[in-house]
PDB file of N, CA and C in Angstrom:
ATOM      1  N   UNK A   1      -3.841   4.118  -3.953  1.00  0.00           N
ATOM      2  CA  UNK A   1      -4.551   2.887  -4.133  1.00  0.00           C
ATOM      3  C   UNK A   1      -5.321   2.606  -2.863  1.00  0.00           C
ATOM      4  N   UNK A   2      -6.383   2.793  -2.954  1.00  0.00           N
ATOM      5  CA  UNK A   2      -7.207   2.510  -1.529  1.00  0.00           C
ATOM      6  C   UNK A   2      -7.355   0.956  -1.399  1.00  0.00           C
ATOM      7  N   UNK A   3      -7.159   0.599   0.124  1.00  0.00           N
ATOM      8  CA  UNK A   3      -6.930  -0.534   0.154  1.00  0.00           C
ATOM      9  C   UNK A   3      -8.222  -0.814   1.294  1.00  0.00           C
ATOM     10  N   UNK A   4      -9.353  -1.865   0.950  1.00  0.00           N
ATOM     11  CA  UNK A   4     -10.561  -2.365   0.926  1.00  0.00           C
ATOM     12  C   UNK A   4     -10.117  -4.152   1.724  1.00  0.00           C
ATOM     13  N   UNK A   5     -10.045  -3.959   2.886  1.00  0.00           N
ATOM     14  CA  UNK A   5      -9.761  -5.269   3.649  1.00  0.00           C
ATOM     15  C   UNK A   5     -11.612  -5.754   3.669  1.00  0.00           C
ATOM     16  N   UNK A   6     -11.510  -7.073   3.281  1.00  0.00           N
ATOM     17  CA  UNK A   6     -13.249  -7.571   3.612  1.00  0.00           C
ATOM     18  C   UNK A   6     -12.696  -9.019   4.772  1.00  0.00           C
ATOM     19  N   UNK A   7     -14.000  -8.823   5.138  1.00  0.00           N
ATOM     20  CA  UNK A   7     -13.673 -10.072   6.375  1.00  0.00           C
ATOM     21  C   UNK A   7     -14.394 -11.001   5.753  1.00  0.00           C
ATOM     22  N   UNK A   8     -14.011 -12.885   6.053  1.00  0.00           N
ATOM     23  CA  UNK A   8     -14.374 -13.944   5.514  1.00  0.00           C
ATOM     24  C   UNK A   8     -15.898 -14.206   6.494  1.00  0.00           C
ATOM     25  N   UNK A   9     -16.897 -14.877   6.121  1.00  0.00           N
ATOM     26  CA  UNK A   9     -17.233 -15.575   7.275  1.00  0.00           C
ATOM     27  C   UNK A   9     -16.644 -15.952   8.283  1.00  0.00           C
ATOM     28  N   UNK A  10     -15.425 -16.257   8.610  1.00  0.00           N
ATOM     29  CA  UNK A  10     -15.445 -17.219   9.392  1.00  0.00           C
ATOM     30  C   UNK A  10     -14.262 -16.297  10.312  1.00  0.00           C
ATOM     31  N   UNK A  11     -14.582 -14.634   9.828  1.00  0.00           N
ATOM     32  CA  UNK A  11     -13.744 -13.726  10.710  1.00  0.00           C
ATOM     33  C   UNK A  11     -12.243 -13.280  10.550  1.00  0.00           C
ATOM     34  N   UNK A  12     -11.718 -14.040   9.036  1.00  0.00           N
ATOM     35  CA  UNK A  12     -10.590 -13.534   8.947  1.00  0.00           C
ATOM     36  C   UNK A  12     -10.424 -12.485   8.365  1.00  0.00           C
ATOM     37  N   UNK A  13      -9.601 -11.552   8.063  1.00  0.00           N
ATOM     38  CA  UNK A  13      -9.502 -10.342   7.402  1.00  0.00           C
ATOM     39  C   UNK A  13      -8.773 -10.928   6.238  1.00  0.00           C
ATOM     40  N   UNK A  14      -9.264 -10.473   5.186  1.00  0.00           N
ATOM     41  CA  UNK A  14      -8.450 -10.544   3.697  1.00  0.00           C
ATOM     42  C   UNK A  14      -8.533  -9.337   2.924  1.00  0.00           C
ATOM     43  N   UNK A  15      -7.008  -8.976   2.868  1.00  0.00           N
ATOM     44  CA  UNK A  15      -6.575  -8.162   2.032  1.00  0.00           C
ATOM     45  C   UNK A  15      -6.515  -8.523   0.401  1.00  0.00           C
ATOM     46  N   UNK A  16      -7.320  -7.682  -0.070  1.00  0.00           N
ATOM     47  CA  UNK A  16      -7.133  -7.754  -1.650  1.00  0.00           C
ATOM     48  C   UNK A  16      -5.965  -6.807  -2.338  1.00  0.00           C
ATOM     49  N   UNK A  17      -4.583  -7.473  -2.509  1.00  0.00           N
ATOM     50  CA  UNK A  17      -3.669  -7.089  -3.025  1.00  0.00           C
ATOM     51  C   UNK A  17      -3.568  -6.791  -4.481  1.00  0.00           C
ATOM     52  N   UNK A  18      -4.423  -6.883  -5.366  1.00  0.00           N
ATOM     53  CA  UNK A  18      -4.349  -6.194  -6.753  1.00  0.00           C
ATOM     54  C   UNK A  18      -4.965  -4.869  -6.666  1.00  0.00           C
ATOM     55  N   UNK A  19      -3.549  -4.068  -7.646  1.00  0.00           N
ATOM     56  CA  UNK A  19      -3.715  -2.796  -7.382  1.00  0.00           C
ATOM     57  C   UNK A  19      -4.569  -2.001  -8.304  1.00  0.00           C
ATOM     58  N   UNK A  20      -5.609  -1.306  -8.128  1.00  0.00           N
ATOM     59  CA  UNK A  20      -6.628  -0.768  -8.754  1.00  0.00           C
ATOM     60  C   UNK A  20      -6.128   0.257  -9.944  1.00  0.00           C
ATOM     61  N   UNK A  21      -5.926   0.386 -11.272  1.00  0.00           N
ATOM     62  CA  UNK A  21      -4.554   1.250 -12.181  1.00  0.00           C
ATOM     63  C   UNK A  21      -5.299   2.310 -12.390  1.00  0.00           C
ATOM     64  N   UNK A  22      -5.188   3.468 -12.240  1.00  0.00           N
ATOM     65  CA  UNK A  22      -5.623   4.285 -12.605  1.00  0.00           C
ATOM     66  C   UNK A  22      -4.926   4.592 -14.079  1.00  0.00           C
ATOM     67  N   UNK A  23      -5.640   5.581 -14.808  1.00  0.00           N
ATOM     68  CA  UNK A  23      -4.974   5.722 -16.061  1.00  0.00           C
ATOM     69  C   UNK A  23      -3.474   6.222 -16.397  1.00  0.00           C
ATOM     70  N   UNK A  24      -3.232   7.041 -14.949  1.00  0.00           N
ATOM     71  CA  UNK A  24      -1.997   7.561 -15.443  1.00  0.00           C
ATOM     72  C   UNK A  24      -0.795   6.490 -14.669  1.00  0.00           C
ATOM     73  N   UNK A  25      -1.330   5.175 -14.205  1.00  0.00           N
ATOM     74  CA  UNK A  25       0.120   3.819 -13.683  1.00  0.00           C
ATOM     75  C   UNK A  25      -0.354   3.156 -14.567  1.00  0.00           C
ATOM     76  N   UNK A  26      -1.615   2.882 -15.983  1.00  0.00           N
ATOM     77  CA  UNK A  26      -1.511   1.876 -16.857  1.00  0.00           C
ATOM     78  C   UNK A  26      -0.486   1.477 -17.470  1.00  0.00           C
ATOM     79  N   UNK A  27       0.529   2.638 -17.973  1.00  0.00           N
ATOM     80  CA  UNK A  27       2.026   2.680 -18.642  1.00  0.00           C
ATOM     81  C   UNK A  27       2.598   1.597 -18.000  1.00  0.00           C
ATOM     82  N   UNK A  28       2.797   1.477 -16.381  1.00  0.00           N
ATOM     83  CA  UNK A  28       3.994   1.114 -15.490  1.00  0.00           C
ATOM     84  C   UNK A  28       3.356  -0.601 -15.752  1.00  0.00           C
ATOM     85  N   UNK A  29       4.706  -1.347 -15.979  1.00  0.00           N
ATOM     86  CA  UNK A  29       4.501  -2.725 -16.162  1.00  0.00           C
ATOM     87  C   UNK A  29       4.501  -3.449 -14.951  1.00  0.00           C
ATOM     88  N   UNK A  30       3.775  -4.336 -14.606  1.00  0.00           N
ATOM     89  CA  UNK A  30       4.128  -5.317 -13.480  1.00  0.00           C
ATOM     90  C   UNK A  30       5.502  -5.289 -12.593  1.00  0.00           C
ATOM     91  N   UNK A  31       6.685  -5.331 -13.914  1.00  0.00           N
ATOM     92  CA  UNK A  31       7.557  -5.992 -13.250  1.00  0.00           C
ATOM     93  C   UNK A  31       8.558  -4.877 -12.888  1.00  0.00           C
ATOM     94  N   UNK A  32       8.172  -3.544 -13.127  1.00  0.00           N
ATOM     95  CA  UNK A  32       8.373  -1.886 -12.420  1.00  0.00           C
ATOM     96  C   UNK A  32       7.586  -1.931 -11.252  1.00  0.00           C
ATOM     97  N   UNK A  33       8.014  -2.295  -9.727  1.00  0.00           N
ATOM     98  CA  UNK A  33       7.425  -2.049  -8.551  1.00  0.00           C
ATOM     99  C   UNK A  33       7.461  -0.888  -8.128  1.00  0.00           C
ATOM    100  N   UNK A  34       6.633  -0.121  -7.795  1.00  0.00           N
ATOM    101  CA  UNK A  34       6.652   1.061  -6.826  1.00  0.00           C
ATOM    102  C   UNK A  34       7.385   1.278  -5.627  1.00  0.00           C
ATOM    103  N   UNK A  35       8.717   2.166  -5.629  1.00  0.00           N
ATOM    104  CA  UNK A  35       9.371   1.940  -4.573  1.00  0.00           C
ATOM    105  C   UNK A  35       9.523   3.367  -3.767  1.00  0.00           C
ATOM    106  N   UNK A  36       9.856   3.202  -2.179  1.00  0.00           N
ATOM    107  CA  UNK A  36       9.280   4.574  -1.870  1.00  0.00           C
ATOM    108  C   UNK A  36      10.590   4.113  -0.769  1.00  0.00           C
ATOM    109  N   UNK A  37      10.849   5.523  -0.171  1.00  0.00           N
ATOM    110  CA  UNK A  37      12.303   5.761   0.733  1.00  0.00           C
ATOM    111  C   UNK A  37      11.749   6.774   1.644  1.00  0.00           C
ATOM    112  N   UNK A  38      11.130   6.047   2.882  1.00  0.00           N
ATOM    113  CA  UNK A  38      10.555   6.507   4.153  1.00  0.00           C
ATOM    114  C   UNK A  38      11.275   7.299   5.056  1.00  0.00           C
ATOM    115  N   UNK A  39      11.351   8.197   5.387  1.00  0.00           N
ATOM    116  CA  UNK A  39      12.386   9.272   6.256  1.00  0.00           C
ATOM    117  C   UNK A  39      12.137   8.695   7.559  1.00  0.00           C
ATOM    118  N   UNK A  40      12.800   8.485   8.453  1.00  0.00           N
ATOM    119  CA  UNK A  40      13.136   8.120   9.850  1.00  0.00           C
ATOM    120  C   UNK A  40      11.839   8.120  10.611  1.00  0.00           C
ATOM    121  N   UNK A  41      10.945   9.158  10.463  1.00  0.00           N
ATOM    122  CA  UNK A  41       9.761   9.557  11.289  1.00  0.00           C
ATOM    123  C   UNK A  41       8.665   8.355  10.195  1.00  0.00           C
ATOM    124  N   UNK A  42       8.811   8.687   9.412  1.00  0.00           N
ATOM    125  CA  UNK A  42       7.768   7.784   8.252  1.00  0.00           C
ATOM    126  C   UNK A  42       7.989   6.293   8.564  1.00  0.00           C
ATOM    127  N   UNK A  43       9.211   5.815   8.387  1.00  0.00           N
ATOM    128  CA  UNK A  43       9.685   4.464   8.788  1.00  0.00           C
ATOM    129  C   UNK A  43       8.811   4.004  10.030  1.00  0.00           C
ATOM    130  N   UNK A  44       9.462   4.840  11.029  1.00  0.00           N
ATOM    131  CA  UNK A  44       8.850   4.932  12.234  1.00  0.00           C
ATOM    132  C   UNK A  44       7.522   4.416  12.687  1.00  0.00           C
ATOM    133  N   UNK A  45       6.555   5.787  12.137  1.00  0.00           N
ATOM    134  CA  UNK A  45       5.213   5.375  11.883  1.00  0.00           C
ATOM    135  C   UNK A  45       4.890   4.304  10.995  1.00  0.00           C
ATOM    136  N   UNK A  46       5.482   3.743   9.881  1.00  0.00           N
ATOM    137  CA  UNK A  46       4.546   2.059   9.233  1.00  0.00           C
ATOM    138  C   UNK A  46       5.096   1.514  10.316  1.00  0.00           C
ATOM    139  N   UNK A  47       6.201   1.422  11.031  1.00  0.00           N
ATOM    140  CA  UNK A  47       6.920   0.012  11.749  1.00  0.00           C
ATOM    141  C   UNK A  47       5.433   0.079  12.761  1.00  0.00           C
ATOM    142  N   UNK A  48       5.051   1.181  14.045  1.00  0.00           N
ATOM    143  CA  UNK A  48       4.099   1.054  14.884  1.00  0.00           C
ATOM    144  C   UNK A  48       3.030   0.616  14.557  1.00  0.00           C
ATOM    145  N   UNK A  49       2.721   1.344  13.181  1.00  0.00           N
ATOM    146  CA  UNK A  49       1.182   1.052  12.517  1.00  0.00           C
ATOM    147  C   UNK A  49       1.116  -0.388  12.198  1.00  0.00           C
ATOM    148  N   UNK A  50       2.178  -1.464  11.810  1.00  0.00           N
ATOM    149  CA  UNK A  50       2.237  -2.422  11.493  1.00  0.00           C
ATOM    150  C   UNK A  50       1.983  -3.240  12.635  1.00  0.00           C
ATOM    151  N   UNK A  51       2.780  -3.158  13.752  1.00  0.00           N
ATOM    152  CA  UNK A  51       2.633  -3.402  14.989  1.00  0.00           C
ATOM    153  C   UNK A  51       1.417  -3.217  15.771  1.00  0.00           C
ATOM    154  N   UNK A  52       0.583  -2.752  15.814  1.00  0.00           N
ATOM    155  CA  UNK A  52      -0.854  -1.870  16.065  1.00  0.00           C
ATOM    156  C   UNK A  52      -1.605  -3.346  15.139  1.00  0.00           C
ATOM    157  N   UNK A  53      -1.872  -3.326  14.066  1.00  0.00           N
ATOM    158  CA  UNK A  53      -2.091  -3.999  13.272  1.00  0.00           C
ATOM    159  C   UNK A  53      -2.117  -5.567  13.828  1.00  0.00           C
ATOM    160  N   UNK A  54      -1.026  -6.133  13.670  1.00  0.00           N
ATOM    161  CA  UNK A  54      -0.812  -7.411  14.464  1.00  0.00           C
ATOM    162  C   UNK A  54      -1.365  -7.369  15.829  1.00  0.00           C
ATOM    163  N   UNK A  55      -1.070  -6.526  16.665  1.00  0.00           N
ATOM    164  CA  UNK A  55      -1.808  -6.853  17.671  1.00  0.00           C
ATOM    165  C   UNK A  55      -3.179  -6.687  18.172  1.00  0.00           C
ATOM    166  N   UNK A  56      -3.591  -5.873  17.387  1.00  0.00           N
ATOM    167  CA  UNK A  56      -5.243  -5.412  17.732  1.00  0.00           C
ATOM    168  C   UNK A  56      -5.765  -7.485  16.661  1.00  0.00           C
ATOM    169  N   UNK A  57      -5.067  -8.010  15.829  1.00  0.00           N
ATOM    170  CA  UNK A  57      -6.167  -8.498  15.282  1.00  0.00           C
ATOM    171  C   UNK A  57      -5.619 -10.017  15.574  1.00  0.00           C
ATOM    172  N   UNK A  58      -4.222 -10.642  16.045  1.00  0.00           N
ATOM    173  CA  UNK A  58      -4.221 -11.258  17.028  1.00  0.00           C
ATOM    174  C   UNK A  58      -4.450 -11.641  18.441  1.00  0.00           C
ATOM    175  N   UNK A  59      -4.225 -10.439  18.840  1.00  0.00           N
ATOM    176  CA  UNK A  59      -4.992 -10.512  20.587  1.00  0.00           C
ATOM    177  C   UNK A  59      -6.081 -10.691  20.642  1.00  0.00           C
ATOM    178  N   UNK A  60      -7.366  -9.996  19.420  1.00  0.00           N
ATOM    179  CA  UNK A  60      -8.405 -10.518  19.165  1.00  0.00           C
ATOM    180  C   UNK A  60      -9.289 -11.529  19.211  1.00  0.00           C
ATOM    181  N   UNK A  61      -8.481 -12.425  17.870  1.00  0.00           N
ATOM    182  CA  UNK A  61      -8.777 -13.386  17.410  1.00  0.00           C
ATOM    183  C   UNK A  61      -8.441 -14.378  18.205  1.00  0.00           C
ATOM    184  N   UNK A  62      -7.291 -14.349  19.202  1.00  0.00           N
ATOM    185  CA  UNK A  62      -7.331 -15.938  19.879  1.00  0.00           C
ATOM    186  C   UNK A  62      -8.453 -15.442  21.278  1.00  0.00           C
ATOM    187  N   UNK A  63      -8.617 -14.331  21.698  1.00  0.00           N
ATOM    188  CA  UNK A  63      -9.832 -14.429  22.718  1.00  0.00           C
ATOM    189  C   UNK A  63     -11.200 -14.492  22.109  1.00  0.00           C
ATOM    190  N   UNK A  64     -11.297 -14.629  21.254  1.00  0.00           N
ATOM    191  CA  UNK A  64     -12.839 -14.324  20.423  1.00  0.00           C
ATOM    192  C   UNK A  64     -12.868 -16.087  19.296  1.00  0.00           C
ATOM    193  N   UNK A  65     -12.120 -16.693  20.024  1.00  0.00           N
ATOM    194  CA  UNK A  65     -12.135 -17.750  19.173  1.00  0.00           C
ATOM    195  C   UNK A  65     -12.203 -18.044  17.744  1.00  0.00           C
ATOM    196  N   UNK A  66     -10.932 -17.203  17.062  1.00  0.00           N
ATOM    197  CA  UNK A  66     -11.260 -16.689  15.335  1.00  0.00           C
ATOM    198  C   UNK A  66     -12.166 -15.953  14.840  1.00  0.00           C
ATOM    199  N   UNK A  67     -13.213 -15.376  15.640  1.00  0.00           N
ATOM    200  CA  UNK A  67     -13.636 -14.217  15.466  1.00  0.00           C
ATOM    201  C   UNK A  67     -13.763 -12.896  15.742  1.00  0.00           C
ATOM    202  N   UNK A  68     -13.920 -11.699  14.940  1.00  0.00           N
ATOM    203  CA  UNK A  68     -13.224 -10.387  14.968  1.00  0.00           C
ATOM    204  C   UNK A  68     -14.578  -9.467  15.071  1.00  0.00           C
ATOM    205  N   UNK A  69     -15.319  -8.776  16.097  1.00  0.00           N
ATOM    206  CA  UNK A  69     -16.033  -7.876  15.680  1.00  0.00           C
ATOM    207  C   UNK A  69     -16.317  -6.946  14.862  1.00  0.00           C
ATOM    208  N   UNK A  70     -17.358  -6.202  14.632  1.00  0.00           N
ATOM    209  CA  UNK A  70     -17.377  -5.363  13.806  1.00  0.00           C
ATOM    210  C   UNK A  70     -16.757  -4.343  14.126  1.00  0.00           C
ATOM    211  N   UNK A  71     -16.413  -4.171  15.050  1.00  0.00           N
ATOM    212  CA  UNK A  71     -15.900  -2.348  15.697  1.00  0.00           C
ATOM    213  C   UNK A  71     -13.763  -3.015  15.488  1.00  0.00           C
ATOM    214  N   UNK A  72     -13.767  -4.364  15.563  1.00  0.00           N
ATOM    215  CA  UNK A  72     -12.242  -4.795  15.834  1.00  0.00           C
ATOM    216  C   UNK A  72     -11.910  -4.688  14.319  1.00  0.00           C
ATOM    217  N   UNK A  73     -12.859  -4.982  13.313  1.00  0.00           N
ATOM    218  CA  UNK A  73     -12.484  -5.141  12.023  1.00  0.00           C
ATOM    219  C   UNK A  73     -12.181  -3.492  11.596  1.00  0.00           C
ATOM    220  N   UNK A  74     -13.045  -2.815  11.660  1.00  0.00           N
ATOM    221  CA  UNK A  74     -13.454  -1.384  11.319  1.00  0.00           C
ATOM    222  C   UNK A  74     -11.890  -0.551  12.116  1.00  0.00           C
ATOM    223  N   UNK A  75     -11.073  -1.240  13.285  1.00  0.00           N
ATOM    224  CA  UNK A  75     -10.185  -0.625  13.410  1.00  0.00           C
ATOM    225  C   UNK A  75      -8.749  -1.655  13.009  1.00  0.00           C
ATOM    226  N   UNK A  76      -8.889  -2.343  12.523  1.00  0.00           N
ATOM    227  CA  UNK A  76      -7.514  -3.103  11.515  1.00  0.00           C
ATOM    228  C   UNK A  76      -7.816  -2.402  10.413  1.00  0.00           C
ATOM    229  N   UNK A  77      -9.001  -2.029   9.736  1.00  0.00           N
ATOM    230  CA  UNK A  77      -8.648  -1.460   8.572  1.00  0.00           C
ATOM    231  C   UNK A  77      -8.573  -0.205   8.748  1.00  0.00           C
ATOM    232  N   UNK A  78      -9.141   1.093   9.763  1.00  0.00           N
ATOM    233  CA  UNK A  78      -8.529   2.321   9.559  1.00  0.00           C
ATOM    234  C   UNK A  78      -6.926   2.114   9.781  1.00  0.00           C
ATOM    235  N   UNK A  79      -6.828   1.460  10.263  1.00  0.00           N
ATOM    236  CA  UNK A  79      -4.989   1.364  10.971  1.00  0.00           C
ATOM    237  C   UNK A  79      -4.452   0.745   9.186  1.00  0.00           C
ATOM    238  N   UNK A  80      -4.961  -0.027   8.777  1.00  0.00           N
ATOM    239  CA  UNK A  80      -4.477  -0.422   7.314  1.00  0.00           C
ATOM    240  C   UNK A  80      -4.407   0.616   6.668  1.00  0.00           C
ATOM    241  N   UNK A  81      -5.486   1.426   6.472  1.00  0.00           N
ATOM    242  CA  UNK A  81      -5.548   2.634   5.526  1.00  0.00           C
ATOM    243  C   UNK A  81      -4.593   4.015   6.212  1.00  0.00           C
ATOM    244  N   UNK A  82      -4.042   4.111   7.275  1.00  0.00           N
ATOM    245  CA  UNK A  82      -3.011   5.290   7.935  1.00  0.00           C
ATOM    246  C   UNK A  82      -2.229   4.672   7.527  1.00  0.00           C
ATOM    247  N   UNK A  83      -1.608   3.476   7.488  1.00  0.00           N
ATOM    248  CA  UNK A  83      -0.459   2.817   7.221  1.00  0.00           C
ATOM    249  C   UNK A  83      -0.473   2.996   5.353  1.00  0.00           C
ATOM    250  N   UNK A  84      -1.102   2.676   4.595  1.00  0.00           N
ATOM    251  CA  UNK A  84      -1.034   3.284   3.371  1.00  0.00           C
ATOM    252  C   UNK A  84      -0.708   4.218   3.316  1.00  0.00           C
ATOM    253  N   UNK A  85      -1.516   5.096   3.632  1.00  0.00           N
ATOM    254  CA  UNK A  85      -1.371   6.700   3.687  1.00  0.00           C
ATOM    255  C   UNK A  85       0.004   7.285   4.171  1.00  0.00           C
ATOM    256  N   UNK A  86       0.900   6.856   5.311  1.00  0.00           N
ATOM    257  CA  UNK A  86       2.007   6.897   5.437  1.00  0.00           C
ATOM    258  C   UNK A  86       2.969   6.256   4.107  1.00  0.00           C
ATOM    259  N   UNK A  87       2.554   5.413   3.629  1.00  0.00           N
ATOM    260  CA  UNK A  87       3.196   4.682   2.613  1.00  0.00           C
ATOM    261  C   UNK A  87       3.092   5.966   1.271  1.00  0.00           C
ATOM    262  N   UNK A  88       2.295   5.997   1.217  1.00  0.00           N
ATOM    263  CA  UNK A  88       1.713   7.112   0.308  1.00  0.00           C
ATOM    264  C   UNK A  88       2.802   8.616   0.207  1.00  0.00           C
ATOM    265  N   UNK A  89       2.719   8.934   1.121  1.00  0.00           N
ATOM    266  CA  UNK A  89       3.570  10.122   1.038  1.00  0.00           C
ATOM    267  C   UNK A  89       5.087   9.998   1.054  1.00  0.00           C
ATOM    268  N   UNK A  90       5.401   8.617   1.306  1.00  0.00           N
ATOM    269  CA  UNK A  90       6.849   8.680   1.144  1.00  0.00           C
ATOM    270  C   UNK A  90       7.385   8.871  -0.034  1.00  0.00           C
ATOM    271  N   UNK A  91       8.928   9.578   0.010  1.00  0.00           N
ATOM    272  CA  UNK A  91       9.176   9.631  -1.119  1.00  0.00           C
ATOM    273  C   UNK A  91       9.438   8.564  -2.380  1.00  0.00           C
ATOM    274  N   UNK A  92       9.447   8.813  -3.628  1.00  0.00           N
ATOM    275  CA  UNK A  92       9.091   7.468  -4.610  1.00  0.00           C
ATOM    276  C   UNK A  92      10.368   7.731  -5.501  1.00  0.00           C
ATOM    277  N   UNK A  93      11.015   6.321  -4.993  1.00  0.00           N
ATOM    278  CA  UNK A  93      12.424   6.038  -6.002  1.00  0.00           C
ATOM    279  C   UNK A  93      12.394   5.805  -7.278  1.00  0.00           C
ATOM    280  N   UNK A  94      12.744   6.345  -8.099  1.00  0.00           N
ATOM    281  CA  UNK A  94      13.274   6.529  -9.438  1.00  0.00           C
ATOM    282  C   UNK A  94      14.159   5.922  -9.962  1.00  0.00           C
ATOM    283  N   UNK A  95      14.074   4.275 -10.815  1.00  0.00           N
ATOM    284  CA  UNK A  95      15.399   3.544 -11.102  1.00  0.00           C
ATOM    285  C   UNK A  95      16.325   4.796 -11.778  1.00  0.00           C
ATOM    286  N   UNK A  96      17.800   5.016 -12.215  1.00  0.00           N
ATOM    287  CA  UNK A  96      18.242   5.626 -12.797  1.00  0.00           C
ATOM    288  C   UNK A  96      17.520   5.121 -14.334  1.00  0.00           C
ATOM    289  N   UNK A  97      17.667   4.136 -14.877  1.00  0.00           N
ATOM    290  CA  UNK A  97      17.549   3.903 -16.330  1.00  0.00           C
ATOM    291  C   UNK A  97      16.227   4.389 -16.652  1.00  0.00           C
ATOM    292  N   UNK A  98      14.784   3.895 -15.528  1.00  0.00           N
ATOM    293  CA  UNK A  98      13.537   4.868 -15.791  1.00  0.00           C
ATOM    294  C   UNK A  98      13.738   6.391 -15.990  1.00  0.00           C
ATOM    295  N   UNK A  99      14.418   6.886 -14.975  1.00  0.00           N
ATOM    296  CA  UNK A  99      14.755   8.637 -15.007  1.00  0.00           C
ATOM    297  C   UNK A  99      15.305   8.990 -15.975  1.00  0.00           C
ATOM    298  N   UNK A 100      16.379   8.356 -16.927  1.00  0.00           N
ATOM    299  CA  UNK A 100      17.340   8.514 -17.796  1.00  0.00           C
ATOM    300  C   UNK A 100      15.541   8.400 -19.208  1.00  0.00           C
ATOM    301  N   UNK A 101      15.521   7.403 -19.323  1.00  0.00           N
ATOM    302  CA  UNK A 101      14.126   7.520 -20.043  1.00  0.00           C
ATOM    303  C   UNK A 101      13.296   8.646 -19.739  1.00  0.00           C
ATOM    304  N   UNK A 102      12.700   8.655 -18.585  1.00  0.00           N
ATOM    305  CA  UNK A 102      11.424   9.828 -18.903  1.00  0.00           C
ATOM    306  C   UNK A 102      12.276  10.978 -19.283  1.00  0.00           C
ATOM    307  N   UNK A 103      12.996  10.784 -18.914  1.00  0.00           N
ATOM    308  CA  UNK A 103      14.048  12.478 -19.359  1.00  0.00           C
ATOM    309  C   UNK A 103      13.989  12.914 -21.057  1.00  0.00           C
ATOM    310  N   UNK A 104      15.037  11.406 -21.476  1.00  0.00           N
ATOM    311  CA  UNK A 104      14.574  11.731 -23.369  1.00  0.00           C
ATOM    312  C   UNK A 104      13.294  11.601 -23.354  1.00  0.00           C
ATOM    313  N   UNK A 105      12.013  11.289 -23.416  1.00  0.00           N
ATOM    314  CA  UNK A 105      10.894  11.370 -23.463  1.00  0.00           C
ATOM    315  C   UNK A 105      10.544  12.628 -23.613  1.00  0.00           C
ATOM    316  N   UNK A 106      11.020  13.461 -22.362  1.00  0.00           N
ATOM    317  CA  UNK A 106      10.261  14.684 -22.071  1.00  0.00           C
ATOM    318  C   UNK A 106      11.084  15.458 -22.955  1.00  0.00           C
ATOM    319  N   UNK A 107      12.312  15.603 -23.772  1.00  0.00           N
ATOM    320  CA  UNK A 107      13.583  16.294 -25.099  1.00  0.00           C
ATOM    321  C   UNK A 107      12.538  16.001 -25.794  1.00  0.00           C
ATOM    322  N   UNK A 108      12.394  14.260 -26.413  1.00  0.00           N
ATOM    323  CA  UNK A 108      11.702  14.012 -27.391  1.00  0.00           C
ATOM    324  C   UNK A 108      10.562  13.672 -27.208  1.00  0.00           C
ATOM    325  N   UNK A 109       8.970  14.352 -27.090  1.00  0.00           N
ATOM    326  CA  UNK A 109       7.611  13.733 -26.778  1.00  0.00           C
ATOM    327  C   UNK A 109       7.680  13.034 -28.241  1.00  0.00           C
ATOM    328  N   UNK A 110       7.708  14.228 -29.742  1.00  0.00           N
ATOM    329  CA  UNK A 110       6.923  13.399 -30.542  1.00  0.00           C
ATOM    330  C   UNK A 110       7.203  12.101 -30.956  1.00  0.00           C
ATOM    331  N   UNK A 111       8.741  11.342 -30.827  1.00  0.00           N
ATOM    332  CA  UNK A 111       8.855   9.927 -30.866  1.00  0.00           C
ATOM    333  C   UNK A 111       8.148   9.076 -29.792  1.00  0.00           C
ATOM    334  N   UNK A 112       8.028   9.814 -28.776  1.00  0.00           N
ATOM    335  CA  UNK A 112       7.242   8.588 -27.603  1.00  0.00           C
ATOM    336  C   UNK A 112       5.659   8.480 -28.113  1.00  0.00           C
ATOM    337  N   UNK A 113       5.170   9.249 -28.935  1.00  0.00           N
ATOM    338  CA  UNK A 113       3.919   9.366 -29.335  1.00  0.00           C
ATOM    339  C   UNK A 113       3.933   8.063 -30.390  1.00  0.00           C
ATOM    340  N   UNK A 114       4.824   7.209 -31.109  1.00  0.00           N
ATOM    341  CA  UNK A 114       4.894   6.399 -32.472  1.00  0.00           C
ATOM    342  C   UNK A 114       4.947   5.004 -31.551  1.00  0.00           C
TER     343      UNK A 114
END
């Protein structure tokens, strides 16, 4: 899900949190969150990247008087988009009762087809 931070007039960064579905997460309902289990090094890297984050665009913003340059914005969001991207590759948890499902699914396709 590429994530597209736009800045306000008035210099704030806003994240647009609705997630763009591609055809093959249309299935997955709202209230099925995407859950992912970060290995020590992965953890690692969102915790800094997060950190990086806060501070490049607070230290900023109170010397720039609520406003964020173009070169300050352009690096909160590559740092947003590594931090996805770390998010991205982590591994993705599987409720048991989903797994237990896609499983008969994949025994039985032609009933999941009705």
């Amino acid at each position: 899900m590429p994530i597209t931070p736009s800045v306000s007039p008035s210099g704030q960064i806003l994240v647009h949190t609705m997630p763009v579905l591609t055809s093959s997460r249309r299935e997955r309902s709202s209230s099925q969150a995407l859950r992912r289990r970060p290995s020590m090094d992965q953890g690692h890297a969102l915790e800094s990247l997060g950190h990086a984050i806060e501070y490049v665009y607070d230290s900023r913003v109170y010397q720039n008087g609520g406003e964020l340059s173009p070169s300050e914005v352009e690096a909160v969001q590559l740092l947003m988009r590594l931090s996805r991207e770390v998010f991205m590759e982590c591994r993705e948890v599987v409720p048991a009762r989903r797994g237990f499902k896609l499983w008969l699914h994949h025994l039985w396709p032609e009933r999941s087809a009705a």
